[in-house]
Every structure is written in C-alpha cells, then in structure tokens.
Protein backbone atom coordinates (compact mmCIF):
# COMPACT_ATOMS: atom_id res chain seq x y z
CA UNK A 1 10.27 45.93 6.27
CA UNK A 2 11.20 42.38 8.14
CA UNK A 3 12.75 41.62 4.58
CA UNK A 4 15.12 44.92 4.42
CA UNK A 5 16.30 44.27 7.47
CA UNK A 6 17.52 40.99 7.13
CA UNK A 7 18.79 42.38 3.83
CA UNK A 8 21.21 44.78 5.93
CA UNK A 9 21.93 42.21 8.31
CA UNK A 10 23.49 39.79 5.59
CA UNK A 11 25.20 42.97 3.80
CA UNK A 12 27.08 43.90 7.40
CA UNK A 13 27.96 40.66 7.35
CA UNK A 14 29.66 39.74 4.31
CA UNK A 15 31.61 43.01 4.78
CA UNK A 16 32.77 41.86 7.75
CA UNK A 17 33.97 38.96 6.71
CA UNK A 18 35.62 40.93 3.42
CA UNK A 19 37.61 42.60 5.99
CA UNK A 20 35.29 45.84 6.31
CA UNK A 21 35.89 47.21 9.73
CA UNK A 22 34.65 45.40 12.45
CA UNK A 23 32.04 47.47 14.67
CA UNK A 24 32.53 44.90 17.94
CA UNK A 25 36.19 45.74 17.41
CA UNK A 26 35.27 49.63 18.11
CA UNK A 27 36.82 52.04 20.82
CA UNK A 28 33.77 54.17 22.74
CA UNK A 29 32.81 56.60 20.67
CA UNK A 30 34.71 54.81 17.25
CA UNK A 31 32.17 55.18 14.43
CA UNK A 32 31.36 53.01 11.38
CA UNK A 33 30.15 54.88 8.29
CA UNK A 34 27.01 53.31 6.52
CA UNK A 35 27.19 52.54 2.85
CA UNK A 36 25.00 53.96 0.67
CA UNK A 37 22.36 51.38 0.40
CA UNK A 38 21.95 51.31 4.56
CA UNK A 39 21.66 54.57 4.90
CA UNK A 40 18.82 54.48 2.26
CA UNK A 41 17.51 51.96 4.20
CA UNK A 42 17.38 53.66 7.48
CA UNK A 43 16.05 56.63 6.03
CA UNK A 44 13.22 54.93 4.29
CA UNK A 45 12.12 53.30 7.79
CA UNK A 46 12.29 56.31 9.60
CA UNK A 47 10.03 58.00 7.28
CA UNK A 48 7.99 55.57 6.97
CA UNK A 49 7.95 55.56 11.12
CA UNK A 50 7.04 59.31 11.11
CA UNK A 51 4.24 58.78 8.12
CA UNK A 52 2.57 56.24 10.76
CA UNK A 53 3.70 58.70 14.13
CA UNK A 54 1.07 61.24 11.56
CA UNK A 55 -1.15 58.58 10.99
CA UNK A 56 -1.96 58.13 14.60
CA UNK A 57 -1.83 61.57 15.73
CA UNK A 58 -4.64 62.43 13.09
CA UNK A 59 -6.55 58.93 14.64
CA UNK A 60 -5.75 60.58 17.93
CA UNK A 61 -7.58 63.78 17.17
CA UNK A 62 -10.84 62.19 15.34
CA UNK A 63 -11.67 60.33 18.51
CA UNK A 64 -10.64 63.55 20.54
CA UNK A 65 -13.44 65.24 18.32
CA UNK A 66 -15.72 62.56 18.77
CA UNK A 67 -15.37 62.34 22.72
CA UNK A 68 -15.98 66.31 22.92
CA UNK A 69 -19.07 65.53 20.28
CA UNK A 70 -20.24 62.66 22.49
CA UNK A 71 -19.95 65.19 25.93
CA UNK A 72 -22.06 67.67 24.23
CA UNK A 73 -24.98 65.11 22.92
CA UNK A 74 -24.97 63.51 26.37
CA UNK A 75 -25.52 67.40 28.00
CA UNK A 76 -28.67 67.95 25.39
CA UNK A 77 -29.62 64.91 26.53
CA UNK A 78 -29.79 65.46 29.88
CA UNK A 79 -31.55 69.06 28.82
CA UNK A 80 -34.04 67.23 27.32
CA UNK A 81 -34.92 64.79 29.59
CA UNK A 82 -35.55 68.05 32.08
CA UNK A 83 -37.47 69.73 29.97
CA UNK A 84 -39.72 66.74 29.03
CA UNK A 85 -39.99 66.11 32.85
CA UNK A 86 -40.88 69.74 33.49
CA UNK A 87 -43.39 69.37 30.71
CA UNK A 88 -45.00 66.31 31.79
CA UNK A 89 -45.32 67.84 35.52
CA UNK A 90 -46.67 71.44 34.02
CA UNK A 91 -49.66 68.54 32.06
CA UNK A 92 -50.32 66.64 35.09
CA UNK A 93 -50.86 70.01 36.78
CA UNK A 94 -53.27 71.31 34.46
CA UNK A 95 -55.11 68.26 35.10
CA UNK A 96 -55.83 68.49 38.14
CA UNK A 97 -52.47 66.11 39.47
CA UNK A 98 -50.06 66.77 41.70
CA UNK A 99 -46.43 65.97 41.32
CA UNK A 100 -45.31 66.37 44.25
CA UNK A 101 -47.74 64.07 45.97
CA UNK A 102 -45.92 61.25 47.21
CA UNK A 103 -49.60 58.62 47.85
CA UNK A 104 -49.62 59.05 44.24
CA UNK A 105 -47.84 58.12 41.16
CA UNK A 106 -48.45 59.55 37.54
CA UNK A 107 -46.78 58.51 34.46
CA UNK A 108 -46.95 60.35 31.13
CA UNK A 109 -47.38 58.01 27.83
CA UNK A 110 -46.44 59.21 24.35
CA UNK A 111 -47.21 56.32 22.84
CA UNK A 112 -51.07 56.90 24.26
CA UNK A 113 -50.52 60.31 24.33
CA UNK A 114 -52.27 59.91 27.84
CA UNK A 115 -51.35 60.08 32.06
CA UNK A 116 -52.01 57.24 33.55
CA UNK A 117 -51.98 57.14 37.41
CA UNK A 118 -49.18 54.17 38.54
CA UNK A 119 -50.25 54.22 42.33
C-alpha cells in the first residue's frame, strides 16, 4: 500500500506543477476534485481498512468465546476439586478417620489408591 501512496503523491505533484489547481492555494472550505485513478485508490484502501476492521472483530470474538470457555472449565474445576475433597473425607470417615481432627493429618493417594496419615 506504501507503494500506491507514493504513487498518488508523485501524481498530485506533477499536476501541480502542470498548473492543476493548487490545494495550499485553497479558501476554507475550497475543494479539489480527485481524478479518477485517486479516487480508486482511496477506495481500495478503505476497503481494504474495513476487510481488516472485520478481520479483527471476528479475532475479537474467538478469544471472547474462549475467555467465557476458559470461565466455565475453571468453575468445573473448582466443582471437582469439591467433590473429590468431599469424597476423600466421606473414605477417611468410613475408615475410621476424622477430618476434622486437627492432631491429625490424612492424605488420600490415587496413585496408591491408599490414605496415608501425614501427622
């Protein structure tokens, strides 16, 4: 796009100096018409600003969906962690251990598929 604009920079200038009118020359509010080839030129950067103002707003809501997907994984996750703590006390009780004793520590293994008393 650099290239297309340097290419209307030169054109604007070589009708100025073929005694096109002279925009710095301009009353407020005076108006220069673009020729055909700027005005194509415009156009095709603005569209091709509003293609990539799309592009991002459909980036925009992919990570919007993946934030509210990431909420809701981190909530089961936090269900689950209860419910395997709730589990693990509701073993330890049937065997005899208390949870809520404080002198003593119990920790549940998966890998051993055991409790093991920590303190």
């Amino acid at each position: 796009m650099g290239k297309l604009t340097k290419g209307i920079q030169r054109k604007t200038q070589q009708k100025a100096q073929n005694g096109a009118t002279d925009a710095s020359k301009l009353e407020v509010g005076g108006k220069v018409a673009l020729t055909e080839g700027e005005r194509l030129a415009m156009q095709k950067l603005d569209q091709t600003a509003i293609q990539l103002k799309v592009a991002l707003a459909n980036i925009e809501l992919q990570v919007a969906a993946l934030a509210k997907g990431k909420a809701e994984v981190i909530a089961e996750l936090e269900k689950q962690g209860a419910l395997m703590r709730e589990q693990a006390e509701a073993v330890l009780r049937s065997h005899g251990g208390d949870p809520a004793d404080k002198e003593r520590s119990w920790s549940v293994s998966l890998g051993e598929m055991v409790i093991i008393r920590t303190a």
